[in-house]
N, C-alpha and C. Protein backbone atom coordinates (compact mmCIF):
# COMPACT_ATOMS: atom_id res chain seq x y z
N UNK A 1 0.81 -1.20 0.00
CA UNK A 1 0.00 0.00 0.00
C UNK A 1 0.85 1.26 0.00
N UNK A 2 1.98 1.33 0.98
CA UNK A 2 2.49 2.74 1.04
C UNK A 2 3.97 2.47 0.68
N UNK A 3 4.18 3.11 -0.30
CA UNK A 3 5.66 3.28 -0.83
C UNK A 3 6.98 4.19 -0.14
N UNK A 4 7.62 3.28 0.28
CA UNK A 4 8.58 4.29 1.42
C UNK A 4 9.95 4.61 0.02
N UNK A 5 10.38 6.12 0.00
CA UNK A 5 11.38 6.41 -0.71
C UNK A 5 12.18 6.65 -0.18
N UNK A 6 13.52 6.28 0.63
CA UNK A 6 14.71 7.21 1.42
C UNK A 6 15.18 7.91 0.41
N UNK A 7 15.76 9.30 0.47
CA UNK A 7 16.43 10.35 -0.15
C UNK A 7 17.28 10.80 0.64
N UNK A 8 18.48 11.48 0.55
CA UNK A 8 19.35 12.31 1.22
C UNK A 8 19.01 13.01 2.14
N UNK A 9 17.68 13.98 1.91
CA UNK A 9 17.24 14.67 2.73
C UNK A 9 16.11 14.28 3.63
N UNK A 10 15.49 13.61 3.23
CA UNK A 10 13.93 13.43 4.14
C UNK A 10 13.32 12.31 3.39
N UNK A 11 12.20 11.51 4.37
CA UNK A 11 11.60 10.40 3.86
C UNK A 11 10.63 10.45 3.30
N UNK A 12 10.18 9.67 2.35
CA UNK A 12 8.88 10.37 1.72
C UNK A 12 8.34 9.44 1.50
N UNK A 13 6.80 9.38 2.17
CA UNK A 13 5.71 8.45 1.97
C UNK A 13 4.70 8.97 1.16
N UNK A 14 4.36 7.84 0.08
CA UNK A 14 3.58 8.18 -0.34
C UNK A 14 2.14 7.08 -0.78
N UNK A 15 1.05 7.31 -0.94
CA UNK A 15 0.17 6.65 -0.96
C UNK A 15 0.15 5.97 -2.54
N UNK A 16 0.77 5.12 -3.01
CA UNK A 16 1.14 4.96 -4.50
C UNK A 16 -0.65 4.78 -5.41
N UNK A 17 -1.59 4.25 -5.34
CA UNK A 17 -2.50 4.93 -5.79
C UNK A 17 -2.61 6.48 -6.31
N UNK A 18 -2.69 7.13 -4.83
CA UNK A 18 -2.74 8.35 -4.97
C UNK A 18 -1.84 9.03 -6.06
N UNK A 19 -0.83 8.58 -6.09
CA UNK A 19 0.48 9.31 -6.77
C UNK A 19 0.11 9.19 -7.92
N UNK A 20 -0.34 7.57 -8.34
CA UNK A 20 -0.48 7.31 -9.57
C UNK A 20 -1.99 7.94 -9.91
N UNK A 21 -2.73 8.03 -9.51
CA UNK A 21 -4.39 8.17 -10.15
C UNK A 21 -4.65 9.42 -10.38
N UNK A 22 -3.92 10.28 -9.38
CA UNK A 22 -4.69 11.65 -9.12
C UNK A 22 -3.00 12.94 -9.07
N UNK A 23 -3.57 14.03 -8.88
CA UNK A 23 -2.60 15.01 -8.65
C UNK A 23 -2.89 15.96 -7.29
N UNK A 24 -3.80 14.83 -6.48
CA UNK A 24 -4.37 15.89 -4.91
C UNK A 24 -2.70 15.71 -4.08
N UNK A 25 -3.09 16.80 -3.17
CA UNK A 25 -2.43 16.71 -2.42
C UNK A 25 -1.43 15.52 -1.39
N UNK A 26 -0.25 15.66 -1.71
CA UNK A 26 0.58 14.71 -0.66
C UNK A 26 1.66 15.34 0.11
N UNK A 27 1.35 14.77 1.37
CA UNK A 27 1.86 14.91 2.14
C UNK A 27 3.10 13.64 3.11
N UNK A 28 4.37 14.53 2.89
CA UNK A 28 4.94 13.65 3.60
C UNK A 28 6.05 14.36 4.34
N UNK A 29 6.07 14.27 5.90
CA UNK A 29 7.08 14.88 6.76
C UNK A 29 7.49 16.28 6.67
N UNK A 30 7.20 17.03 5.74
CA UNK A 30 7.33 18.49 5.72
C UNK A 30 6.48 19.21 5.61
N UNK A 31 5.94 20.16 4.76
CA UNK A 31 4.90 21.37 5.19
C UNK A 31 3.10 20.60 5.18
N UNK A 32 2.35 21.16 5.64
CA UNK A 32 1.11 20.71 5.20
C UNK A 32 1.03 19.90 6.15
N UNK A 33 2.05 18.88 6.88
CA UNK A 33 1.51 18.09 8.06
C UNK A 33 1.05 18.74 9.38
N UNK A 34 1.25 19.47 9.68
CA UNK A 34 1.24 20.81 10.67
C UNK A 34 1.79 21.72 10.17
N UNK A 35 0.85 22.82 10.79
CA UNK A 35 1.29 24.72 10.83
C UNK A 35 2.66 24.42 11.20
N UNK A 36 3.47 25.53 10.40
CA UNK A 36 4.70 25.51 10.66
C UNK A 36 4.75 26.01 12.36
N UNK A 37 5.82 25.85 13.32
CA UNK A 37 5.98 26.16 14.48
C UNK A 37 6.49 27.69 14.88
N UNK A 38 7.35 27.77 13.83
CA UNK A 38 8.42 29.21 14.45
C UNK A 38 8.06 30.18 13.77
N UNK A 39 6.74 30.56 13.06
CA UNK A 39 6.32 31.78 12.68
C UNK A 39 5.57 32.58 13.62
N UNK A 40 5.28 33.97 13.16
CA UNK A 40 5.10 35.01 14.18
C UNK A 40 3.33 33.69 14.30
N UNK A 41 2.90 34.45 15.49
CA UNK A 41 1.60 33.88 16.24
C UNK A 41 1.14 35.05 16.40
N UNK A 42 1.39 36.52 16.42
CA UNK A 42 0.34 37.76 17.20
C UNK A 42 -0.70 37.64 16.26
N UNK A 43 -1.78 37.81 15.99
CA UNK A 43 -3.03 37.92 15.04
C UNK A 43 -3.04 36.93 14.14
N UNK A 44 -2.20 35.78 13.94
CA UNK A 44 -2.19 34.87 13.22
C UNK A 44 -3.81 34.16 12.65
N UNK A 45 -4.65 34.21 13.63
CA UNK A 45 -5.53 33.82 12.65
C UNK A 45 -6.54 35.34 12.26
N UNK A 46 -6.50 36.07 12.81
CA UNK A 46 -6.85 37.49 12.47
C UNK A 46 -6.37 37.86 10.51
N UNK A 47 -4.97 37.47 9.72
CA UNK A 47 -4.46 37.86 9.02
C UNK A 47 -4.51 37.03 7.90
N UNK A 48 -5.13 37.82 7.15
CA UNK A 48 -5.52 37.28 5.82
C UNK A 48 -4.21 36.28 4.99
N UNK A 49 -2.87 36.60 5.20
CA UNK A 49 -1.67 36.08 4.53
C UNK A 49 -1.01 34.87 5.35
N UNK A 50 -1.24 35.48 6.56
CA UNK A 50 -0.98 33.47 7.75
C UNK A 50 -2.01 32.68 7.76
N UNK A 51 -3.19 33.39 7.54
CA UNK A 51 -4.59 32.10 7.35
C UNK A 51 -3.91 31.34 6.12
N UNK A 52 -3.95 31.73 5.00
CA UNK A 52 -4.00 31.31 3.58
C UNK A 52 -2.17 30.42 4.01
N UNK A 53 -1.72 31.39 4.57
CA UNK A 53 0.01 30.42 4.61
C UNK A 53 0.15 29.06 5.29
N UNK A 54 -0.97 29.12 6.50
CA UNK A 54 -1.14 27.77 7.78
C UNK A 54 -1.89 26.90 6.79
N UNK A 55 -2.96 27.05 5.35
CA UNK A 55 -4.12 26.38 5.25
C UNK A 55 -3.23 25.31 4.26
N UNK A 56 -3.79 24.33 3.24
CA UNK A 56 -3.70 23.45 2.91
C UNK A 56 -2.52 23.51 1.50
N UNK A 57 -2.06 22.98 0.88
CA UNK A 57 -0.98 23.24 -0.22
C UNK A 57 -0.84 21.85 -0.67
N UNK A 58 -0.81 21.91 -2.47
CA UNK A 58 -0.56 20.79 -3.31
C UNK A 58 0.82 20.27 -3.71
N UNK A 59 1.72 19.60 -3.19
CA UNK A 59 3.12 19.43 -3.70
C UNK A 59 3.08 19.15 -5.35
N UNK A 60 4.27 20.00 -5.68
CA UNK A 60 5.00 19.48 -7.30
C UNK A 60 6.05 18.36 -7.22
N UNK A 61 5.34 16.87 -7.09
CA UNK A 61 6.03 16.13 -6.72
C UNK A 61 6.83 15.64 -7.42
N UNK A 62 6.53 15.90 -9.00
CA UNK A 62 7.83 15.93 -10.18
C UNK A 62 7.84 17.10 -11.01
N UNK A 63 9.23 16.49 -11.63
CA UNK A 63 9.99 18.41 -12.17
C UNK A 63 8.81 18.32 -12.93
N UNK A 64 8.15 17.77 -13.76
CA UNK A 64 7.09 18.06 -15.01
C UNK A 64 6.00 18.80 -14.09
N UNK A 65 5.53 18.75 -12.67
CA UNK A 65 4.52 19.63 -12.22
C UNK A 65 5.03 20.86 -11.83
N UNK A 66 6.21 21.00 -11.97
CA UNK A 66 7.05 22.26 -11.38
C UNK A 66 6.48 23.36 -12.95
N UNK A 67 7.10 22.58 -13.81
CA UNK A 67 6.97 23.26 -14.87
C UNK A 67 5.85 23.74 -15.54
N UNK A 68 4.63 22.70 -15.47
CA UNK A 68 3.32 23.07 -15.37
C UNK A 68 3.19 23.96 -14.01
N UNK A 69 3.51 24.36 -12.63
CA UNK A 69 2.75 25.29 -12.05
C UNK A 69 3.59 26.60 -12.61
N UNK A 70 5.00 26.43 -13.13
CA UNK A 70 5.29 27.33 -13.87
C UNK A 70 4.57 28.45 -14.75
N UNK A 71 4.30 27.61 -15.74
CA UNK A 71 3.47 28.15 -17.12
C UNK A 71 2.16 28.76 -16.32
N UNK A 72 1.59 28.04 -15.55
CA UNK A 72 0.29 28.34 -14.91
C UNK A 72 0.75 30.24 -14.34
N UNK A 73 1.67 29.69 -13.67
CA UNK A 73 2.41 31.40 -12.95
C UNK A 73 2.30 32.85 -14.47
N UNK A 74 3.06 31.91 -15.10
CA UNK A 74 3.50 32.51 -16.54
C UNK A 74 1.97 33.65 -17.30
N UNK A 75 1.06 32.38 -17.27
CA UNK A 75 -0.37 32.60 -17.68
C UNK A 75 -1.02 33.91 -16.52
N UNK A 76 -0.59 34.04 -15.54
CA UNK A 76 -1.57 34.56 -14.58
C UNK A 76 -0.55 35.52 -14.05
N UNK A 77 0.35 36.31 -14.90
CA UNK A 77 1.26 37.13 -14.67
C UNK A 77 0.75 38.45 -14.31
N UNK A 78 -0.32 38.51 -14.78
CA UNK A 78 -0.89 39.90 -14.46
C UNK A 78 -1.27 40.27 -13.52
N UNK A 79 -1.36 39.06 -12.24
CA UNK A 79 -2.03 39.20 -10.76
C UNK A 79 -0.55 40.10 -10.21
N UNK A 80 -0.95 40.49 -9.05
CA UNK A 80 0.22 41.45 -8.49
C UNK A 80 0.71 40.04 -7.58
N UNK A 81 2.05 39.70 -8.50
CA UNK A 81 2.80 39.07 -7.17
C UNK A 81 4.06 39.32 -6.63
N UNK A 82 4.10 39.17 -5.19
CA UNK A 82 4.86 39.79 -4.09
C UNK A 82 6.04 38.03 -4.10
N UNK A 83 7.46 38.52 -4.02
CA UNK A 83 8.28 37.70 -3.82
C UNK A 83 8.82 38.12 -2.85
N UNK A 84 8.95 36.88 -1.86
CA UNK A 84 9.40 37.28 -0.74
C UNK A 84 10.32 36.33 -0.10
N UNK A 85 11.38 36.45 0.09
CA UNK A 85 12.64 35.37 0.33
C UNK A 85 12.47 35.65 2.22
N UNK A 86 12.30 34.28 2.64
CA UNK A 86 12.55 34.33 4.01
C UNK A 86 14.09 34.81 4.49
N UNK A 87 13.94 35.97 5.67
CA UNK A 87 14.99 36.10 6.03
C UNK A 87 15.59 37.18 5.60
N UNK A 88 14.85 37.94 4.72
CA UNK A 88 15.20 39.31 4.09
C UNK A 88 13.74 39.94 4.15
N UNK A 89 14.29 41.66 3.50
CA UNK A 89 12.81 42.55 4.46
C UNK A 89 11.36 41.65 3.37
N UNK A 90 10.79 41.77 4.03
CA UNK A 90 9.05 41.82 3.29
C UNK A 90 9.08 42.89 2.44
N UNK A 91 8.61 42.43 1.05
CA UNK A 91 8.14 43.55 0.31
C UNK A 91 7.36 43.96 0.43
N UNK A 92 7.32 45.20 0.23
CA UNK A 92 6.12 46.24 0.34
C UNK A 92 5.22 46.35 -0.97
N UNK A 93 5.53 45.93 -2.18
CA UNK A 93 4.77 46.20 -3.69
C UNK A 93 5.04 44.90 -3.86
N UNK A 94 4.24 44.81 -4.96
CA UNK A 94 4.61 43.39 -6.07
C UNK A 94 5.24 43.54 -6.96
N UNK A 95 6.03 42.47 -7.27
CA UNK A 95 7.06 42.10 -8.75
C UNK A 95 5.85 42.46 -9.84
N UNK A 96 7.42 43.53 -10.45
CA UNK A 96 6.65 43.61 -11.95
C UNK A 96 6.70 42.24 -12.50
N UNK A 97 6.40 42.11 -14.04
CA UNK A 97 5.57 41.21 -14.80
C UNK A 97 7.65 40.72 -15.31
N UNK A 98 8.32 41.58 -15.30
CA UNK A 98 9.75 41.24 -15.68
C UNK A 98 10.61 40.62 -14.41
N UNK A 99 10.33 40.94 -13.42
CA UNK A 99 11.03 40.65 -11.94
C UNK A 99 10.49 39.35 -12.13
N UNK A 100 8.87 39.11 -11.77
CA UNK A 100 8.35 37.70 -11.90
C UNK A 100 8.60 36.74 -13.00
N UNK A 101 9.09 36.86 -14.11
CA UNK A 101 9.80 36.11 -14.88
C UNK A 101 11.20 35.49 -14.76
N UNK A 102 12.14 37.00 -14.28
CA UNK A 102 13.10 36.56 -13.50
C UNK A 102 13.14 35.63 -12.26
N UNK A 103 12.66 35.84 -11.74
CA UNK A 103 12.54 35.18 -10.42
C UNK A 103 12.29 33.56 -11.09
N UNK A 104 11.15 33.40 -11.49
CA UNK A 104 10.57 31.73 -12.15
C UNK A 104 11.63 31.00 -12.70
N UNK A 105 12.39 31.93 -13.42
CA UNK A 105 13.69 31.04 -14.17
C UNK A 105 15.02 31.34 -13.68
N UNK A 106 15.36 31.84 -12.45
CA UNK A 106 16.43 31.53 -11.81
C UNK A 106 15.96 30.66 -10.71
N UNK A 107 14.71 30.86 -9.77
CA UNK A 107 14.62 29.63 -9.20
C UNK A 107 13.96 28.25 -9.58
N UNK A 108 14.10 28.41 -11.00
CA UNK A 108 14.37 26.64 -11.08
C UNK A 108 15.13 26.63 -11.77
N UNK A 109 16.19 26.98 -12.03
CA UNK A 109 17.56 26.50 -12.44
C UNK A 109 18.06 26.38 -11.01
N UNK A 110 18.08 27.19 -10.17
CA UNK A 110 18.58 26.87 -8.42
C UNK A 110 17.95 25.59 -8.21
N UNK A 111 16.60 25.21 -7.90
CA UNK A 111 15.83 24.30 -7.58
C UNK A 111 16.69 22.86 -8.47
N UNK A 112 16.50 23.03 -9.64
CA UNK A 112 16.90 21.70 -10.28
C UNK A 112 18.70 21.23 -10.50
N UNK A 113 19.51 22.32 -9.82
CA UNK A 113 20.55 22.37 -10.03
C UNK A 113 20.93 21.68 -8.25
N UNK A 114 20.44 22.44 -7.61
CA UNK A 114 20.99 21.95 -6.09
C UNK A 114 20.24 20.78 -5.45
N UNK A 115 18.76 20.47 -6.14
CA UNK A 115 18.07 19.27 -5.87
C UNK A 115 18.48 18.24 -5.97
N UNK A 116 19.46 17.16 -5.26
CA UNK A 116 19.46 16.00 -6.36
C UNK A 116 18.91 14.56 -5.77
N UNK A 117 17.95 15.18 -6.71
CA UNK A 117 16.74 14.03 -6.33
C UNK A 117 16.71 14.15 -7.70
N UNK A 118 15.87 12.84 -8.17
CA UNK A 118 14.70 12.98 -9.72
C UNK A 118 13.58 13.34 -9.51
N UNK A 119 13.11 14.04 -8.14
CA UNK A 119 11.96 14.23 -8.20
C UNK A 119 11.81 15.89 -7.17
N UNK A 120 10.72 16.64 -7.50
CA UNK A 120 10.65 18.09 -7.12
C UNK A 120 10.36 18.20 -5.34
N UNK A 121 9.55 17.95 -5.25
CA UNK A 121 9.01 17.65 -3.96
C UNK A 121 9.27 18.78 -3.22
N UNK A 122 9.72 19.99 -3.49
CA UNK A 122 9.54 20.45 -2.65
C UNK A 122 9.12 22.40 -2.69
N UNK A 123 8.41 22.07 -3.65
CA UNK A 123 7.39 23.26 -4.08
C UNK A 123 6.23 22.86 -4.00
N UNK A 124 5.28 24.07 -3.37
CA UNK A 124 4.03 23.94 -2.15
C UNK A 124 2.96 24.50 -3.28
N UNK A 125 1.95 24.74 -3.98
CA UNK A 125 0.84 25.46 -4.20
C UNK A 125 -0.51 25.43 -3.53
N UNK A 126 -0.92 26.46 -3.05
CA UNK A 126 -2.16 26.88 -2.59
C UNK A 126 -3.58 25.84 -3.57
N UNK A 127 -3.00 26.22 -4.83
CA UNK A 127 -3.86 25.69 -5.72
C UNK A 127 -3.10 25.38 -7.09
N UNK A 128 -3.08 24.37 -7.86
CA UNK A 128 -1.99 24.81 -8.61
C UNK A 128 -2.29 25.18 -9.95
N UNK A 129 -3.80 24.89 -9.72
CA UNK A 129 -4.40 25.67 -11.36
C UNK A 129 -4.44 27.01 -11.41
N UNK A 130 -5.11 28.03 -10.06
CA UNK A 130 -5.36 29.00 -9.82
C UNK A 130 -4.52 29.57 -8.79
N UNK A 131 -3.19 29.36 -8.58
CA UNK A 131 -2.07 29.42 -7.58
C UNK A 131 -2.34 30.74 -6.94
N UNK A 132 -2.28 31.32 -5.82
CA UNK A 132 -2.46 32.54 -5.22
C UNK A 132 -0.85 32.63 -3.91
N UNK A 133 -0.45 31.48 -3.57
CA UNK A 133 0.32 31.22 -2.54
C UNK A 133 1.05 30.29 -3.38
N UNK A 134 2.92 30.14 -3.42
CA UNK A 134 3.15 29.33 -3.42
C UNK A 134 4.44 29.24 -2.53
N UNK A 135 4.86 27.73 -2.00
CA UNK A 135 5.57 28.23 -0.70
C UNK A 135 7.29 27.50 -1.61
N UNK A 136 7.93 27.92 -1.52
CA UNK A 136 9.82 27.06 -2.46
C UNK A 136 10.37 26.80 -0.97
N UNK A 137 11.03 25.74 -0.97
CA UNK A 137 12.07 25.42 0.07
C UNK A 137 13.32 25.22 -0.53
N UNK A 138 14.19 25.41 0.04
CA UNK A 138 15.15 25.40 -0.31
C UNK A 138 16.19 24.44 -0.10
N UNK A 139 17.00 23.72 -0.99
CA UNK A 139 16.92 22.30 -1.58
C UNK A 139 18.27 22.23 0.12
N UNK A 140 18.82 23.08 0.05
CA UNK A 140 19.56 23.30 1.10
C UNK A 140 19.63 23.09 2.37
N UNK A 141 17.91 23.27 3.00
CA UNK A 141 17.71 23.53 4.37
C UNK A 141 16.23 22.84 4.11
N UNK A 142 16.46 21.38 4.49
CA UNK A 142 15.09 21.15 4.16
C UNK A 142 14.71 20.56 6.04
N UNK A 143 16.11 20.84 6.58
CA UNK A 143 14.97 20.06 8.13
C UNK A 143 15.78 18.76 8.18
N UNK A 144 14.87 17.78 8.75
CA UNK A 144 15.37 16.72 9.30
C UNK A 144 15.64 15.45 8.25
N UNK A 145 16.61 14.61 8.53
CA UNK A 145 16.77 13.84 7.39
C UNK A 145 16.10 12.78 7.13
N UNK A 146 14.67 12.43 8.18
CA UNK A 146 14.18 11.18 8.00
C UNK A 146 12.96 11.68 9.16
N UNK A 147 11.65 11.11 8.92
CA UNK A 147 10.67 11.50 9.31
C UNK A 147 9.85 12.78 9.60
N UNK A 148 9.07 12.78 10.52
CA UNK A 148 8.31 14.24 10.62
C UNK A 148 8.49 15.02 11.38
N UNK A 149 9.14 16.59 11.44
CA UNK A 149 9.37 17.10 12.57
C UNK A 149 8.20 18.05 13.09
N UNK A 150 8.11 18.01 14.47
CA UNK A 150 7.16 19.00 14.96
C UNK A 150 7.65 20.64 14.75
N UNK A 151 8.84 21.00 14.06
CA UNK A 151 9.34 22.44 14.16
C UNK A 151 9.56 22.21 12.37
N UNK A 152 9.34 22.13 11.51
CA UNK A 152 9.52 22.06 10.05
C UNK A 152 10.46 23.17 9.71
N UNK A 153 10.99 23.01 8.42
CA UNK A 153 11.21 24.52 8.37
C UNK A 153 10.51 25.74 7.17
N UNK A 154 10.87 26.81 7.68
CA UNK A 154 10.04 27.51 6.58
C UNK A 154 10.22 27.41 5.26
N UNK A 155 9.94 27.80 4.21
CA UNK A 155 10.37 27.97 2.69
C UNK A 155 11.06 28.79 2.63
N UNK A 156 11.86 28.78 1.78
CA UNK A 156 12.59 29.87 1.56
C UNK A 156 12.53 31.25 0.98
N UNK A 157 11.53 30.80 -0.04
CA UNK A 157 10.70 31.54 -0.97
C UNK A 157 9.42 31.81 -0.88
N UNK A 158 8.51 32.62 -0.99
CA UNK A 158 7.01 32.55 -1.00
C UNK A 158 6.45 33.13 -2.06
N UNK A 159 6.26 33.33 -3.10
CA UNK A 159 5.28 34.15 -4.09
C UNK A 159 3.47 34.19 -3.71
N UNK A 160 3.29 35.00 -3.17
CA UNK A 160 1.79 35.58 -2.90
C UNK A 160 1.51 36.87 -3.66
N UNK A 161 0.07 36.48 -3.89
CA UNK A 161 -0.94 37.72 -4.51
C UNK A 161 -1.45 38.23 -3.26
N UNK A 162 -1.48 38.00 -2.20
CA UNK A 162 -1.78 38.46 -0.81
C UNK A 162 -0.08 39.20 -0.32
N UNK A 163 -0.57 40.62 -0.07
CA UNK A 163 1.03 41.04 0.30
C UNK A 163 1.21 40.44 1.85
N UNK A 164 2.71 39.59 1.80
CA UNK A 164 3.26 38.69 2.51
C UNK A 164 3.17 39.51 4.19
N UNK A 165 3.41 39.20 5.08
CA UNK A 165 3.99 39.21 6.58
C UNK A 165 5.17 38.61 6.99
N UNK A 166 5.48 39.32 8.01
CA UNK A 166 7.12 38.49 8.01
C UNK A 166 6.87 37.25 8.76
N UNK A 167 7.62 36.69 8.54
CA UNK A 167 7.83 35.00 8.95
C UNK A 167 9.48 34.87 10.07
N UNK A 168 9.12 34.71 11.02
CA UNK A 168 10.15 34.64 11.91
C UNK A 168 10.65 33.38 11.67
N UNK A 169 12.31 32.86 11.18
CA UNK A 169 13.31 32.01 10.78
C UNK A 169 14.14 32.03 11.66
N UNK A 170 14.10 31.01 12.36
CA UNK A 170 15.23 30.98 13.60
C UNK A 170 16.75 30.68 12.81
N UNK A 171 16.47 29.99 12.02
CA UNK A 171 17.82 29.44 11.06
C UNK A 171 18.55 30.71 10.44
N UNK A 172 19.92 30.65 10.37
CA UNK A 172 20.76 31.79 9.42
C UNK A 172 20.36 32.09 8.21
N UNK A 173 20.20 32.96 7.56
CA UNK A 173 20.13 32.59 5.95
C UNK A 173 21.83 32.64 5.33
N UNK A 174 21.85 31.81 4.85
CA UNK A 174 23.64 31.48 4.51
C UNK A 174 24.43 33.03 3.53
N UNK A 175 24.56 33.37 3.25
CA UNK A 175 25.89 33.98 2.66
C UNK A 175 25.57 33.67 1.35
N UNK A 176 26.03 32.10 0.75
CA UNK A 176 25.39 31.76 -0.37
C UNK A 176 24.03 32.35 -1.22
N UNK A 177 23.19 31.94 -0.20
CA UNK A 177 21.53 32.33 -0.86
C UNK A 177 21.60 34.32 -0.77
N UNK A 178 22.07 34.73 0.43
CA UNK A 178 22.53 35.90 0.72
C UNK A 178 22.77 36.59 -0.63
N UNK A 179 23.83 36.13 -1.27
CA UNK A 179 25.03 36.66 -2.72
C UNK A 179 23.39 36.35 -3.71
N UNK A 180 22.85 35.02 -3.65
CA UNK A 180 22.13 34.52 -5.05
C UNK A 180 20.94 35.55 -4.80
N UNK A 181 20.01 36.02 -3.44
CA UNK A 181 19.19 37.10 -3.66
C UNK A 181 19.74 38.29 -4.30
N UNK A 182 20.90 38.80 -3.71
CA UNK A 182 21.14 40.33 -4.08
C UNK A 182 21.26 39.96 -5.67
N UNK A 183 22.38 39.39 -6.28
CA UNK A 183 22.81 38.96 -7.58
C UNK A 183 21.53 39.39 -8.41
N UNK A 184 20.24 38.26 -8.02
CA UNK A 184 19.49 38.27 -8.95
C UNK A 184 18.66 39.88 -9.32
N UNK A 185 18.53 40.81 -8.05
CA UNK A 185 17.94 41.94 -7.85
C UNK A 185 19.17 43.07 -8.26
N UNK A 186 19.95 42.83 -8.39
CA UNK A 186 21.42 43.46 -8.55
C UNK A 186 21.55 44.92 -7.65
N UNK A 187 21.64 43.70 -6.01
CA UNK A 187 21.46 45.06 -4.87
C UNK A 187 22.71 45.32 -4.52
């Protein structure tokens, strides 16, 4: 019934039916099993952008759904979306229609370059036809190397049409990702 995968980083169960029949939601040991732990809590359910961030999300469990929620992004460019890298300030406006292009095709050349897995797993959508939230982790800092932790960690990335809130990251943001934000924004 349940297909156990070990990977480098984390274990991943999956319901092999499910995987095979359908494209709903799966969940295994990282986001979506519980509210993340170490984000802000003051008005949390008061706030339109931590409701929608705590609520439910569809994994791109292969690069081919990455690329389809891609195009989907691509298609629906005209919504105002806000990129927001954990660990640096919250934006205040949304990515133009050129920033958000940028952004899509440097992080998945990052994503598929530092991933090495054959499989995506670790891009979140709200929805992935009508995406409004989507959460990127970073292939880097994914948490624990085998089962489910009660403290997960955040994404690294967030693209929302809801302007973002900050997300308290107990973790460093490295130097590395540090150089690859400014680089891409040329700060």
């Amino acid at each position: 019934l349940f297909k156990i995968m070990k990977c480098r980083q984390i274990t991943v169960f999956l319901f092999s039916s499910v995987l095979q029949q359908t494209n709903s939601s799966i969940l295994y040991g990282m986001p979506n099993s519980q509210p993340e732990q170490n984000i802000l809590t003051d008005n949390f359910q008061l706030d339109p952008f931590y409701d929608k961030f705590k609520g439910s999300f569809s994994s791109c469990m292969r690069w081919d759904d990455l690329t389809i929620l891609w195009d989907t992004l691509k298609q629906r460019e005209n919504l105002n979306w806000y990129i927001y890298a954990i660990g640096e300030q919250v934006p205040d406006s949304p990515a133009s229609k050129k920033e958000l292009l940028l952004f899509i095709t440097e992080i998945d050349n990052l994503l598929r370059n530092e991933h090495e897995e054959d499989y995506c797993g670790i891009v979140y959508a709200d929805d992935k036809e009508n995406p409004t939230l989507i959460k990127i982790y970073d292939p880097n800092n994914l948490g624990v190397s085998c089962g489910f932790s009660n403290n997960p960690p955040l994404p690294g990335w967030i693209l929302s049409v809801i302007p973002p809130k900050p997300l308290e990251d107990k973790s460093v943001l490295t130097q590395q990702r540090k150089r690859w934000w400014q680089r891409l924004w040329n700060k």
